[in-house]
N, C-alpha and C. Protein backbone atom coordinates (compact mmCIF):
# COMPACT_ATOMS: atom_id res chain seq x y z
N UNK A 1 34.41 16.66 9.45
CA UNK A 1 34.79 15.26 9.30
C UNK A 1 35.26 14.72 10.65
N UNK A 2 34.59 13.87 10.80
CA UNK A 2 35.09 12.86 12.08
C UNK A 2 36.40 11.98 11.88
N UNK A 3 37.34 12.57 13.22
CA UNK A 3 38.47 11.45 12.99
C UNK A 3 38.41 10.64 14.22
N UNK A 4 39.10 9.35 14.61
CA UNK A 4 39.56 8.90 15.34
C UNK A 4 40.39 8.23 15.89
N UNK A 5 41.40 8.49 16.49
CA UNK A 5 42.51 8.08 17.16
C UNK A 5 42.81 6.73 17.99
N UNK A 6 42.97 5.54 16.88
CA UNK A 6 43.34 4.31 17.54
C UNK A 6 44.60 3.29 17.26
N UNK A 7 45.23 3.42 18.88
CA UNK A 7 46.67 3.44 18.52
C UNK A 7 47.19 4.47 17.60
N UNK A 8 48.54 3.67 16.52
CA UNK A 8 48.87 4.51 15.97
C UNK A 8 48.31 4.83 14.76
N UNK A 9 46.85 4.39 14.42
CA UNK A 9 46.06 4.88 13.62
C UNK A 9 45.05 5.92 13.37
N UNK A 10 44.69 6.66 12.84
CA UNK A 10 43.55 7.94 12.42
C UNK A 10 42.87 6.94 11.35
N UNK A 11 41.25 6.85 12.00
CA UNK A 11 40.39 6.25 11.21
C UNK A 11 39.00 7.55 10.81
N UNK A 12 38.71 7.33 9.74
CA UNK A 12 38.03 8.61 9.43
C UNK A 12 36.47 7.64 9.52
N UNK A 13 35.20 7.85 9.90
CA UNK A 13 33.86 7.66 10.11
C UNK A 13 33.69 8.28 8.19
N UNK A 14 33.87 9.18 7.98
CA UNK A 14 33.24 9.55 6.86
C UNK A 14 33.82 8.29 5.77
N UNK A 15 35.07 7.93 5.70
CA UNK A 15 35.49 6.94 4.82
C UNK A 15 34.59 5.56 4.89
N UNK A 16 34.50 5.65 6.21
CA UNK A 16 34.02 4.19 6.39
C UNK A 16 32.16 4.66 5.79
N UNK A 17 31.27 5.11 5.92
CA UNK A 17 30.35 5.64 5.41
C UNK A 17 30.22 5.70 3.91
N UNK A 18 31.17 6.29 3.09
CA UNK A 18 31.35 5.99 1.85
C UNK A 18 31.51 4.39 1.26
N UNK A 19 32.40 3.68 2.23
CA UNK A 19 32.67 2.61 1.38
C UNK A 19 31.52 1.19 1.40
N UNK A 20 30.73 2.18 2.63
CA UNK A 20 29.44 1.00 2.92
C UNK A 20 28.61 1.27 1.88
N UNK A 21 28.64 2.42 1.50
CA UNK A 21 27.60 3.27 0.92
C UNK A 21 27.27 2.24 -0.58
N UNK A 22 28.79 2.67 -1.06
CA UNK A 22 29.70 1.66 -2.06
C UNK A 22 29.01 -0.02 -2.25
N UNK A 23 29.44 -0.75 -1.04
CA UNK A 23 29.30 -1.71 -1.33
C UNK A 23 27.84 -2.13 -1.27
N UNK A 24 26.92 -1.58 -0.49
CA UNK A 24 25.44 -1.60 -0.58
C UNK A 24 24.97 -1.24 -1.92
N UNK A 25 24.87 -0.23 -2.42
CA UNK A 25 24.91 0.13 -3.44
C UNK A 25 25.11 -0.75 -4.87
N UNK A 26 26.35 -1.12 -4.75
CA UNK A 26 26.83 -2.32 -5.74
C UNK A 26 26.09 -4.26 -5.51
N UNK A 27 25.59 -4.16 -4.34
CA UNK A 27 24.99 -5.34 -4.22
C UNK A 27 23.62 -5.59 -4.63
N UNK A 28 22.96 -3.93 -4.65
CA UNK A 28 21.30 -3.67 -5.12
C UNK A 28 21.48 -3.36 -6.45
N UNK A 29 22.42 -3.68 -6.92
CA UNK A 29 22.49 -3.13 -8.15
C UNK A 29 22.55 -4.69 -9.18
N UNK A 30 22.93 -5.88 -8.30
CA UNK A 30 22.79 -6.99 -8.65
C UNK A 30 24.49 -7.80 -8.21
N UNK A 31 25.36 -6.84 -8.07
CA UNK A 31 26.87 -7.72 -7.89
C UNK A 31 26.79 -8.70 -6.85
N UNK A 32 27.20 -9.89 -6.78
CA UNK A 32 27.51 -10.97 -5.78
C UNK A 32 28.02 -10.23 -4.78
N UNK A 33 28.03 -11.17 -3.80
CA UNK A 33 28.98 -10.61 -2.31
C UNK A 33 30.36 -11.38 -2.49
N UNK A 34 30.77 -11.84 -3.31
CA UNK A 34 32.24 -12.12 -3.99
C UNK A 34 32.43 -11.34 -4.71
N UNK A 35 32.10 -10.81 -5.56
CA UNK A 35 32.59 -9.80 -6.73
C UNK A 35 32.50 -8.48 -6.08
N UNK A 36 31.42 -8.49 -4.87
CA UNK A 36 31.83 -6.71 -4.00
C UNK A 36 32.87 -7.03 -3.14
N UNK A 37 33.18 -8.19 -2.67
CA UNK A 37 34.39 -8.14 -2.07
C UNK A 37 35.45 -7.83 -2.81
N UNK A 38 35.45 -8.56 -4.02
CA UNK A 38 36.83 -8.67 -4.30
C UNK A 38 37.08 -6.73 -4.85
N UNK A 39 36.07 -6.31 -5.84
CA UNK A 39 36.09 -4.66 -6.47
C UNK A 39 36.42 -3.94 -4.87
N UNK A 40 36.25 -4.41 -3.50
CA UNK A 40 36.52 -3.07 -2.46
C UNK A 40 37.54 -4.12 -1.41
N UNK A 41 38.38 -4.51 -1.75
CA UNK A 41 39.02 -5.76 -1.32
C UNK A 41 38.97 -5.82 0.44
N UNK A 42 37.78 -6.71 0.49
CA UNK A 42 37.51 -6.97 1.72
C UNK A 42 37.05 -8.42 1.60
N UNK A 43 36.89 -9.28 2.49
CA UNK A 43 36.34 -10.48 2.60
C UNK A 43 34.75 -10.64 2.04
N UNK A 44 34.64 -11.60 1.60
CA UNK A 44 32.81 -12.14 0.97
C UNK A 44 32.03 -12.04 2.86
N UNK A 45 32.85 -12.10 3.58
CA UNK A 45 31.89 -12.67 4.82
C UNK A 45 31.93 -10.92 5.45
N UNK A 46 32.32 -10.36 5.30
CA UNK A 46 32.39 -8.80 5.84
C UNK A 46 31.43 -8.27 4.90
N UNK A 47 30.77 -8.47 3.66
CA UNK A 47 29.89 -8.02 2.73
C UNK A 47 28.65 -8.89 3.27
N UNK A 48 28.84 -10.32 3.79
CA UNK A 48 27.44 -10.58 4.79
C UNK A 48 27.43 -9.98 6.41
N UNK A 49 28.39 -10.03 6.74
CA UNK A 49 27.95 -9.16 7.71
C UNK A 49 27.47 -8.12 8.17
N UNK A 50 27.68 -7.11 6.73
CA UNK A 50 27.27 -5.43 6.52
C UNK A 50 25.35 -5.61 6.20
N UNK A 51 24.81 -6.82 5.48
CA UNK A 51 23.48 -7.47 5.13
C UNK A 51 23.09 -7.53 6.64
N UNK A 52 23.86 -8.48 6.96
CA UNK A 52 23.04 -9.10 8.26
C UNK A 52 22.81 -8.17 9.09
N UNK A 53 23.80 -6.89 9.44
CA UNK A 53 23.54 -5.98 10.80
C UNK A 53 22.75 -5.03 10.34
N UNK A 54 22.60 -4.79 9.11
CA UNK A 54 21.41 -3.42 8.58
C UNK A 54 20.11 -3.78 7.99
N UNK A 55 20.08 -5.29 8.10
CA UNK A 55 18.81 -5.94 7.41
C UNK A 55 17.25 -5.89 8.59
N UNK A 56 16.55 -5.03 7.52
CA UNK A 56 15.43 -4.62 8.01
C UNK A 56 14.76 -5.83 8.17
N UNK A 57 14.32 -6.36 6.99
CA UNK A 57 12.95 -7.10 6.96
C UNK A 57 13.27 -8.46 5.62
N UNK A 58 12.69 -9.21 5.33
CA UNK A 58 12.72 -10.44 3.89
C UNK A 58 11.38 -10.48 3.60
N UNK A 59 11.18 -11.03 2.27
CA UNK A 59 9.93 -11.11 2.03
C UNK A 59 9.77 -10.41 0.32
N UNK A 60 8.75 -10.40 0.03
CA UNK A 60 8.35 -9.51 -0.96
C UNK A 60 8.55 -8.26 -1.12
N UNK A 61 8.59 -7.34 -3.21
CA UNK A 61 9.15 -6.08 -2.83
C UNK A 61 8.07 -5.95 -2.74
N UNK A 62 8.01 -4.56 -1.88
CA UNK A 62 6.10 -4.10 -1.92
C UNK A 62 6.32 -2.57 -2.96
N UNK A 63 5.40 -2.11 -3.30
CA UNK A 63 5.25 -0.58 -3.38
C UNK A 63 3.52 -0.56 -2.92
N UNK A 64 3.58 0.80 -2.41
CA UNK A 64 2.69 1.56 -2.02
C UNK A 64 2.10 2.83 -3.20
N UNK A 65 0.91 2.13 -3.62
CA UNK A 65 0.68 3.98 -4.23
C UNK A 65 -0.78 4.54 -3.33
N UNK A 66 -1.24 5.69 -3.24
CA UNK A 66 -2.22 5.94 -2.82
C UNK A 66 -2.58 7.65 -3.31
N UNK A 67 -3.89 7.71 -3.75
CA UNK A 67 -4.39 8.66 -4.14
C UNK A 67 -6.14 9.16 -4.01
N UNK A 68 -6.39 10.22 -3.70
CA UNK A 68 -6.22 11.55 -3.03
C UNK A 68 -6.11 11.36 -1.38
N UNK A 69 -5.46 11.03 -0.75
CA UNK A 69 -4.62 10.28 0.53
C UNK A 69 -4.92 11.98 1.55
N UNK A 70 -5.79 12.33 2.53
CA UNK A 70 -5.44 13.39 3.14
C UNK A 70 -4.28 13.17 4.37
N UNK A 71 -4.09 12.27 5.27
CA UNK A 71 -2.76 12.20 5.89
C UNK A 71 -1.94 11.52 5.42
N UNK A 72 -1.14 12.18 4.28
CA UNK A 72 0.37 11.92 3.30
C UNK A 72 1.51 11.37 3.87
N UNK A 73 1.65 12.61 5.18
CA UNK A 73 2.67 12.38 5.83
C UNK A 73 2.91 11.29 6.60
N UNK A 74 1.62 10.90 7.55
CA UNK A 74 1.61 9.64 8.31
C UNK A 74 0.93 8.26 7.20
N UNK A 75 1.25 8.47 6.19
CA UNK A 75 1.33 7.24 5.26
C UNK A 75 2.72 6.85 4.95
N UNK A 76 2.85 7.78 4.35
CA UNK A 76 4.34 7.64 4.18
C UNK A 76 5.80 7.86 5.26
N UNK A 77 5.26 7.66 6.54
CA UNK A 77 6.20 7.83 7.73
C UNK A 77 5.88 6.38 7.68
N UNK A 78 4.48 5.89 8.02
CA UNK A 78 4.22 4.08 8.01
C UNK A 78 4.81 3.21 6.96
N UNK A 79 5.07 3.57 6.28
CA UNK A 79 5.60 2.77 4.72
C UNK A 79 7.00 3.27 4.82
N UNK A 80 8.07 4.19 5.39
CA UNK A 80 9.02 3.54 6.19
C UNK A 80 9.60 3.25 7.11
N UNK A 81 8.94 3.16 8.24
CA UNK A 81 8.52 2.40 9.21
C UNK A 81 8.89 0.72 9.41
N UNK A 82 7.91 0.34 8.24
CA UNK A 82 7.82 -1.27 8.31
C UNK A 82 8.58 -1.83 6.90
N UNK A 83 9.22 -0.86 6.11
CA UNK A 83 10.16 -1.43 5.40
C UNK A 83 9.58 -1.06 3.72
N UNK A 84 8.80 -0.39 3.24
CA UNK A 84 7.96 -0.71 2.13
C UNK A 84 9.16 -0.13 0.79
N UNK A 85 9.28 -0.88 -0.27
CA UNK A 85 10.43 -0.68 -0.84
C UNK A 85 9.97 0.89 -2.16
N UNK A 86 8.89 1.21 -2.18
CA UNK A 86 8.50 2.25 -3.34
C UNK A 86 7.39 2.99 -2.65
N UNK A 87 6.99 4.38 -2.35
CA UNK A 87 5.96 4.75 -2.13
C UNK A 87 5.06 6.18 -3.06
N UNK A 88 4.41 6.18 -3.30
CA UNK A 88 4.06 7.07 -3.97
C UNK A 88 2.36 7.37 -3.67
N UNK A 89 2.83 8.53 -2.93
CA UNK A 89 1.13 8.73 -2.60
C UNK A 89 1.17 10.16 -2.44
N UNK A 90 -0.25 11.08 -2.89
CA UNK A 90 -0.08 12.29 -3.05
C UNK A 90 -1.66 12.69 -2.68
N UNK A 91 -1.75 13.85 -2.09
CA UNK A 91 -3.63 14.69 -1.96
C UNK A 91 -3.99 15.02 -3.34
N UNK A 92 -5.52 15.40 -3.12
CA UNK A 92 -6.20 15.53 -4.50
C UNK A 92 -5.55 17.17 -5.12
N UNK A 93 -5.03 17.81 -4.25
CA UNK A 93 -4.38 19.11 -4.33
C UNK A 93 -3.33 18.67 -5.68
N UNK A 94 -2.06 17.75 -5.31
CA UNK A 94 -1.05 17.05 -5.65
C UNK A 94 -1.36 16.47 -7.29
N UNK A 95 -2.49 15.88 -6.76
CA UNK A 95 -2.76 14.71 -8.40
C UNK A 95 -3.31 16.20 -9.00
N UNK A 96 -4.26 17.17 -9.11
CA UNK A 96 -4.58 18.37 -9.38
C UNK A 96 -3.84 18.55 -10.27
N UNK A 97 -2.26 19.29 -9.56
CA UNK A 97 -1.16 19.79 -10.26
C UNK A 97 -0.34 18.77 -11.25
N UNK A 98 -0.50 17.84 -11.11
CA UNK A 98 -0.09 16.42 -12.13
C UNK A 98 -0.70 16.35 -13.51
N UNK A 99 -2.41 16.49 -13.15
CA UNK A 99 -3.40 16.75 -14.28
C UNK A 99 -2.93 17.52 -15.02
N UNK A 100 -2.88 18.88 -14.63
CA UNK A 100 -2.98 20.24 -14.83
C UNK A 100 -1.74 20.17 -16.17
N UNK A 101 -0.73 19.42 -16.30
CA UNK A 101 0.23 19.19 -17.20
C UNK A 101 -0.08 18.71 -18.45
N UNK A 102 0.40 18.94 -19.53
CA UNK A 102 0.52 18.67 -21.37
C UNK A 102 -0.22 16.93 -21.04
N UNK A 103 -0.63 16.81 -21.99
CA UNK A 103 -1.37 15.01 -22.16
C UNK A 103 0.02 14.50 -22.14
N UNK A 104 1.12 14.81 -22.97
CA UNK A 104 2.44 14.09 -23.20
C UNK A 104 2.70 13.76 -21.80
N UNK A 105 2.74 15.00 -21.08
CA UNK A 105 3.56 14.76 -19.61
C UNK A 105 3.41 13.82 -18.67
N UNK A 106 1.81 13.96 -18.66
CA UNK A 106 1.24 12.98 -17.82
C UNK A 106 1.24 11.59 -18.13
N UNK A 107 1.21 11.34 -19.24
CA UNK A 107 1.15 10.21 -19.95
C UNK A 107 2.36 9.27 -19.75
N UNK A 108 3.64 10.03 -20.03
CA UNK A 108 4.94 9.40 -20.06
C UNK A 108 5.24 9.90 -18.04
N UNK A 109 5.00 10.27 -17.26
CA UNK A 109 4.51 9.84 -16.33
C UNK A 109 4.32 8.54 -15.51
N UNK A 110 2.73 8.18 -16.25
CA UNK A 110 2.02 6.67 -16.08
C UNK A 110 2.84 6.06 -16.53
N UNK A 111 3.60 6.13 -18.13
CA UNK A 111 4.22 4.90 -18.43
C UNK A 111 5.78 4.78 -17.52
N UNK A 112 6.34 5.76 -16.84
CA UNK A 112 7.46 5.87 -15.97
C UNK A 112 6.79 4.96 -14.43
N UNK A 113 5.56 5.14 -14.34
CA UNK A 113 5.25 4.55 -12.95
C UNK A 113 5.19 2.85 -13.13
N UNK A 114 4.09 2.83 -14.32
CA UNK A 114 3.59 1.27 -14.85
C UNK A 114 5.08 0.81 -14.74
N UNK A 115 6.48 1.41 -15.49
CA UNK A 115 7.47 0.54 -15.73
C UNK A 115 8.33 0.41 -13.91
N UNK A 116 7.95 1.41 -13.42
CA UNK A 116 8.51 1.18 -12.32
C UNK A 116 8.04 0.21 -11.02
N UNK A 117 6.87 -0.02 -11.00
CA UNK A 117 5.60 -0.94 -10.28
C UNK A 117 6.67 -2.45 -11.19
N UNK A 118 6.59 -2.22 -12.45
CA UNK A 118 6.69 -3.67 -12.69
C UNK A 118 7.78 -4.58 -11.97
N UNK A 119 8.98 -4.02 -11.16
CA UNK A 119 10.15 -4.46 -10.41
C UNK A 119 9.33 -5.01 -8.93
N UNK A 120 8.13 -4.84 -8.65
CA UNK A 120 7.72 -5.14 -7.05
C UNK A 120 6.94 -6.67 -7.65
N UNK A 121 6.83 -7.04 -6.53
CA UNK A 121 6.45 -8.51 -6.21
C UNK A 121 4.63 -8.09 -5.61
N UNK A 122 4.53 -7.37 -5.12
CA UNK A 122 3.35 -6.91 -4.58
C UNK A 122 2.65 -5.43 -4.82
N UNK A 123 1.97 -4.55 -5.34
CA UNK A 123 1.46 -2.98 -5.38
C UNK A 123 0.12 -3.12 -4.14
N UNK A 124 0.36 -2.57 -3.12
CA UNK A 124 -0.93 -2.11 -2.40
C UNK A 124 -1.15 -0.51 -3.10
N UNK A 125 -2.48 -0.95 -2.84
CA UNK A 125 -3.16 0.22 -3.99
C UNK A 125 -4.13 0.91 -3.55
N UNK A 126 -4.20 2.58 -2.83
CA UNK A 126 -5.76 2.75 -2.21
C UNK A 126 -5.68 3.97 -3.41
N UNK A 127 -7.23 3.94 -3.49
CA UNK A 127 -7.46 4.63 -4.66
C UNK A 127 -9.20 4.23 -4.62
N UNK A 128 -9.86 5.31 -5.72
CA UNK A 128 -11.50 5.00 -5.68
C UNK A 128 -11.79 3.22 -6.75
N UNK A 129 -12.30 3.04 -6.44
CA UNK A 129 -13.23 1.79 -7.16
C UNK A 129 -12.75 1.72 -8.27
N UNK A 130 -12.99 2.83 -9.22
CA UNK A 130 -12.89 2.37 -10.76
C UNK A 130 -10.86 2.07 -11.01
N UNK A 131 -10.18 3.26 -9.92
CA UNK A 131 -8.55 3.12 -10.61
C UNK A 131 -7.93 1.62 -10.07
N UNK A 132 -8.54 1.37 -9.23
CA UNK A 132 -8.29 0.25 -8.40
C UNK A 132 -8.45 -1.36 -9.63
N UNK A 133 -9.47 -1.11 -10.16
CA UNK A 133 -10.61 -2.22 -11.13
C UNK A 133 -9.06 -2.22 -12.24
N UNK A 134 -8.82 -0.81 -12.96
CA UNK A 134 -8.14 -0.51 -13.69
C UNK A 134 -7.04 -1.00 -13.71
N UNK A 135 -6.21 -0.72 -12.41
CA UNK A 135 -4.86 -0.83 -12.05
C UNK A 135 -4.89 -2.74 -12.38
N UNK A 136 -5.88 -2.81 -11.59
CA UNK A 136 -5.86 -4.56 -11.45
C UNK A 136 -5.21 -5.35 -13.03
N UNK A 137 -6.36 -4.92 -13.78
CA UNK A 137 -6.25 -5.06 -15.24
C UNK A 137 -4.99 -5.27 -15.98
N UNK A 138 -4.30 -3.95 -15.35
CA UNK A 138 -2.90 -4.17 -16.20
C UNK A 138 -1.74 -4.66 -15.23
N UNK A 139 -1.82 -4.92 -13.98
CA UNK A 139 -0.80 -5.29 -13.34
C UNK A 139 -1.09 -6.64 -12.83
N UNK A 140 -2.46 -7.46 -12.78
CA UNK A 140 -2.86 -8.58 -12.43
C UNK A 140 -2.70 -8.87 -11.12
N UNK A 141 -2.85 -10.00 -10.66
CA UNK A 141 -2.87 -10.98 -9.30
C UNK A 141 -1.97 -9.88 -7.95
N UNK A 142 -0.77 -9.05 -8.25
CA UNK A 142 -0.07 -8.77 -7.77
C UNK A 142 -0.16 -7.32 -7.27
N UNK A 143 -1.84 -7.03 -7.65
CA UNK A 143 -2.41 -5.64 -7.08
C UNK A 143 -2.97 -6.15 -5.82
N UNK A 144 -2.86 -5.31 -4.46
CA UNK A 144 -3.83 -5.82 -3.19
C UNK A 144 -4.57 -4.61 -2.94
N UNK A 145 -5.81 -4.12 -3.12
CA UNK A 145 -6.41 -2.94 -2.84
C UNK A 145 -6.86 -2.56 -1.55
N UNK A 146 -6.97 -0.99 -1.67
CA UNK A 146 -7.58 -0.62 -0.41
C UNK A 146 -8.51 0.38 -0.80
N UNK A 147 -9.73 0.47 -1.25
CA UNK A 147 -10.57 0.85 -1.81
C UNK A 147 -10.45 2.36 -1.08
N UNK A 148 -10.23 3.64 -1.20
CA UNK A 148 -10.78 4.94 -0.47
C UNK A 148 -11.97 5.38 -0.76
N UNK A 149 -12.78 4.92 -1.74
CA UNK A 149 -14.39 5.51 -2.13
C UNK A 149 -14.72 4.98 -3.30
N UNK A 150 -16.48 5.76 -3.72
CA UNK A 150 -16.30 5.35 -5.16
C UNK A 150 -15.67 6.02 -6.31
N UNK A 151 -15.73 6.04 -7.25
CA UNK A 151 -15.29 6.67 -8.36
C UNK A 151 -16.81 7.69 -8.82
N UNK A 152 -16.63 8.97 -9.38
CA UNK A 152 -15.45 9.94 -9.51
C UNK A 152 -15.03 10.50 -7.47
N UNK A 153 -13.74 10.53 -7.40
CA UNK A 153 -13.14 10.91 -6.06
C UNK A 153 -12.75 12.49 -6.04
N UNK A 154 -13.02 12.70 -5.84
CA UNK A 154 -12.27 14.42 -5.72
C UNK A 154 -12.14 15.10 -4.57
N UNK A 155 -12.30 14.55 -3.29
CA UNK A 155 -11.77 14.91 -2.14
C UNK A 155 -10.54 13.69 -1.58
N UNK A 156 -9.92 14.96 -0.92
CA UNK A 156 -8.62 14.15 0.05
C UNK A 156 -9.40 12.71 1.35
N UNK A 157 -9.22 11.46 1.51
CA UNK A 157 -9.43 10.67 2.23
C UNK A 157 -8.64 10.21 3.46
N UNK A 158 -8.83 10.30 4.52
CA UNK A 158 -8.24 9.72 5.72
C UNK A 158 -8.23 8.57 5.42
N UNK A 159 -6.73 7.76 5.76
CA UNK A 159 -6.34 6.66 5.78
C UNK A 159 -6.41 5.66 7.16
N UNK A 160 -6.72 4.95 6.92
CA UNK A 160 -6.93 4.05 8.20
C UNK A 160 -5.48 3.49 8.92
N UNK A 161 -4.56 3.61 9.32
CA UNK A 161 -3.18 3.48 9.45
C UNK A 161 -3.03 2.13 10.18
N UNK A 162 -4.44 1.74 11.03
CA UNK A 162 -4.30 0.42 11.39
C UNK A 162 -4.52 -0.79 10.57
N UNK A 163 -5.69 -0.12 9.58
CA UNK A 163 -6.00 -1.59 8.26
C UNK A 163 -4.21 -1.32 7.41
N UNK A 164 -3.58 -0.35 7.42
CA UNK A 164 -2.66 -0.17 6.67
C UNK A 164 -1.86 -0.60 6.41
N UNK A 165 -1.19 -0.56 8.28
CA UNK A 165 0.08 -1.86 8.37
C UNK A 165 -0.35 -3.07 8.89
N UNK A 166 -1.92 -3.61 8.72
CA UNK A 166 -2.08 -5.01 9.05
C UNK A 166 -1.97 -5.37 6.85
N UNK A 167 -2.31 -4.05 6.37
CA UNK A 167 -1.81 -4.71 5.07
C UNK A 167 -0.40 -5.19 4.92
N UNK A 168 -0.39 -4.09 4.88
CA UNK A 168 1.97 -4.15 4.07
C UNK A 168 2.15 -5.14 5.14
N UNK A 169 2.55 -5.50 6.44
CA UNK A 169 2.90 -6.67 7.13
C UNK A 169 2.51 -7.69 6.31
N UNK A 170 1.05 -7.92 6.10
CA UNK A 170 0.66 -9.27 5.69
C UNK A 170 1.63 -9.58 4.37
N UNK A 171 1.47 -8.42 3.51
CA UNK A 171 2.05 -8.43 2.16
C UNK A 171 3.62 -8.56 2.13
N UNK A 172 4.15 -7.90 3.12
CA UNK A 172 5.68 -7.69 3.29
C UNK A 172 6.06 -9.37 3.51
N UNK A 173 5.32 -10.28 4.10
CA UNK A 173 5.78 -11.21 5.19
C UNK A 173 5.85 -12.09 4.45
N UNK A 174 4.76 -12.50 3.54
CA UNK A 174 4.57 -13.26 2.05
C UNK A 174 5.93 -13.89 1.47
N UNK A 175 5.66 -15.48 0.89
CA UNK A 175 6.61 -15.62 0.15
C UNK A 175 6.39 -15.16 -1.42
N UNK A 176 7.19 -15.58 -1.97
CA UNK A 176 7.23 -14.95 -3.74
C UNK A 176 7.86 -16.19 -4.27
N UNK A 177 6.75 -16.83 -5.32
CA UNK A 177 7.05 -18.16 -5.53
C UNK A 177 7.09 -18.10 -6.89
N UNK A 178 6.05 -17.21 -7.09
CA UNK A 178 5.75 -17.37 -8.96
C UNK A 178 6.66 -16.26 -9.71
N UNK A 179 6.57 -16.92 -10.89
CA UNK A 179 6.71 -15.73 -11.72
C UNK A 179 5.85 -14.90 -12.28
N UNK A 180 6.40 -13.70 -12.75
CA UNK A 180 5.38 -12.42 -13.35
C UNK A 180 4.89 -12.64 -14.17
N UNK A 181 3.81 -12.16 -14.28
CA UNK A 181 2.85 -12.56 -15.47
C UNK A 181 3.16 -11.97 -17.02
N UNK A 182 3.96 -10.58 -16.53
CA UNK A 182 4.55 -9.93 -18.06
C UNK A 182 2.93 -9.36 -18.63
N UNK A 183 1.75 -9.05 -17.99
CA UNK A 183 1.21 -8.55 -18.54
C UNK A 183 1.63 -6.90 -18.73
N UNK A 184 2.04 -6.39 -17.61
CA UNK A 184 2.31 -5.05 -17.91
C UNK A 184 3.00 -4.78 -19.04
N UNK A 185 4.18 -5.38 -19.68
CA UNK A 185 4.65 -5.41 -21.14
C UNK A 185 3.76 -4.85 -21.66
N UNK A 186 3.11 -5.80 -21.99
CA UNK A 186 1.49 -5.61 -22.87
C UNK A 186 0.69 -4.80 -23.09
N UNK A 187 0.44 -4.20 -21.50
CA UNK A 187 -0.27 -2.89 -21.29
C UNK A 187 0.54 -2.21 -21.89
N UNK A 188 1.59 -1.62 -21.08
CA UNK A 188 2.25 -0.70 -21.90
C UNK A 188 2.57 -0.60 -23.58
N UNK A 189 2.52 -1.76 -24.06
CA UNK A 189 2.87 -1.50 -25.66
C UNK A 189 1.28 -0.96 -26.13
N UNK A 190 0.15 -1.69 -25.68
CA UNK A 190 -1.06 -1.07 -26.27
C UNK A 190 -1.48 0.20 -25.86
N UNK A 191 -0.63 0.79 -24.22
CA UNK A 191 -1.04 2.51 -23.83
C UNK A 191 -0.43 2.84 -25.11
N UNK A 192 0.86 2.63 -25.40
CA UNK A 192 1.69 3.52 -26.09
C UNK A 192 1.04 3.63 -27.93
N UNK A 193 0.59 2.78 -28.39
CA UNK A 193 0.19 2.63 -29.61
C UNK A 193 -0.96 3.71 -29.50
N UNK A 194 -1.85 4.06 -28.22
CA UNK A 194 -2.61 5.18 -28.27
C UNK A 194 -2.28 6.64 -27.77
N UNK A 195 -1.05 6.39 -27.57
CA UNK A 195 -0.62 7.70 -26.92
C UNK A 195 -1.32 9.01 -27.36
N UNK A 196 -1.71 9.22 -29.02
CA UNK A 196 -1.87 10.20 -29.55
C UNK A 196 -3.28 10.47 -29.19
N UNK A 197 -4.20 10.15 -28.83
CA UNK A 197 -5.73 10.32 -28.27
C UNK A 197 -5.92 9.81 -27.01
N UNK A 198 -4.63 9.96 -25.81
CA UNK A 198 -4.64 9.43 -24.94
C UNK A 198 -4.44 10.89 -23.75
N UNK A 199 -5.66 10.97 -22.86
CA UNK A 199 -5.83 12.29 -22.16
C UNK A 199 -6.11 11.84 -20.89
N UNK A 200 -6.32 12.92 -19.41
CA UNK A 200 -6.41 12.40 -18.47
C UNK A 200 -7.77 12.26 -18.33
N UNK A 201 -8.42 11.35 -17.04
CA UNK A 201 -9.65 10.56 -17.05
C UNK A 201 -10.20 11.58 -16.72
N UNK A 202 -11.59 11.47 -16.92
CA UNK A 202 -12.40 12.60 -16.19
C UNK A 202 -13.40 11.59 -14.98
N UNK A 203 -13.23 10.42 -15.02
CA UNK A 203 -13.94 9.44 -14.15
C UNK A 203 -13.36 9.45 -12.65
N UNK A 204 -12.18 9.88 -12.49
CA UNK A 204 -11.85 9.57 -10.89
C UNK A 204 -10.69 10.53 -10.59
């Protein structure tokens, strides 16, 4: 633990770390910057100032998914990099071992991802032709694709890292005017009504 000696005070770095931690935390969680002031009693303008000096980027949330992706690592070093708020991208090795799981597993899975996508303002999406068509379907206007091949895919794909972040920039930079369409609701209540004859694709 870090201390430090000013005047006749001992200020600890780790305290102060916690209580940022704290009030960040409590502000993404939805609390005003009055109501985190007042719960860690500090000023409303010291809760914008902690925004203003650690603030990356504005704009739209993005998520990133990408699949069978062969450089993982330098996708996902680029996506946080330029700020991307969800990423999820894995090799055909990866989705393999995903398959390879009970229909239940995988299934409640998709419906853990579908519900989690539904919080972004934007999904860039690389994936073959047909999941791309698919994805569109149930998430609407608010899918931006990046096609990796056609459908069925079964090898790992090099990512283009320059079309990548001329995407997410474009997408990141975007205003967000409308509201959601609430189709995913939808989707999801009609995946779930088939859950019981519902298996993984053999198309891609």
């Amino acid at each position: 633990m870090r201390f430090y000696r000013i005047g006749d005070k001992v200020v600890s770095r780790e305290k102060i770390h916690d209580v940022v931690d704290e009030i960040l935390g409590d502000r993404e969680a939805g609390a005003t910057q009055e109501e985190v002031a007042r719960g860690h009693g500090v000023q409303r303008s010291f809760v914008s100032f902690l925004e203003s000096l650690g603030e990356v980027r504005r704009g739209a949330r993005v998520a990133l998914i990408g699949f069978p992706v062969a450089n993982t690592d330098e996708v996902m070093s680029l996506a946080e990099e330029v700020g991307v708020d969800f990423t999820l991208v894995f090799s055909q090795a990866e989705r393999e071992r995903i398959e390879s799981a009970s229909a239940s597993e995988v299934f409640n899975r998709l419906l853990e991802t579908l519900a989690t996508l539904r919080d972004y303002d934007v999904v860039v999406l690389m994936a073959s032709d047909w999941r791309i068509e698919l994805v569109e379907r149930i998430l609407g206007a608010e899918v931006v694709s990046m096609p990796l091949g056609q459908t069925p895919l079964r090898e790992d794909v090099e990512v283009d890292l320059g079309e990548l972040r001329g995407v997410l920039e474009g997408v990141m930079s975007a205003r967000v005017e409308r509201p959601r369409s609430g189709r995913v609701s939808a989707a999801l209540r009609d995946a779930a009504e088939r859950a019981g004859r519902w298996g993984p694709s053999r198309r891609s």
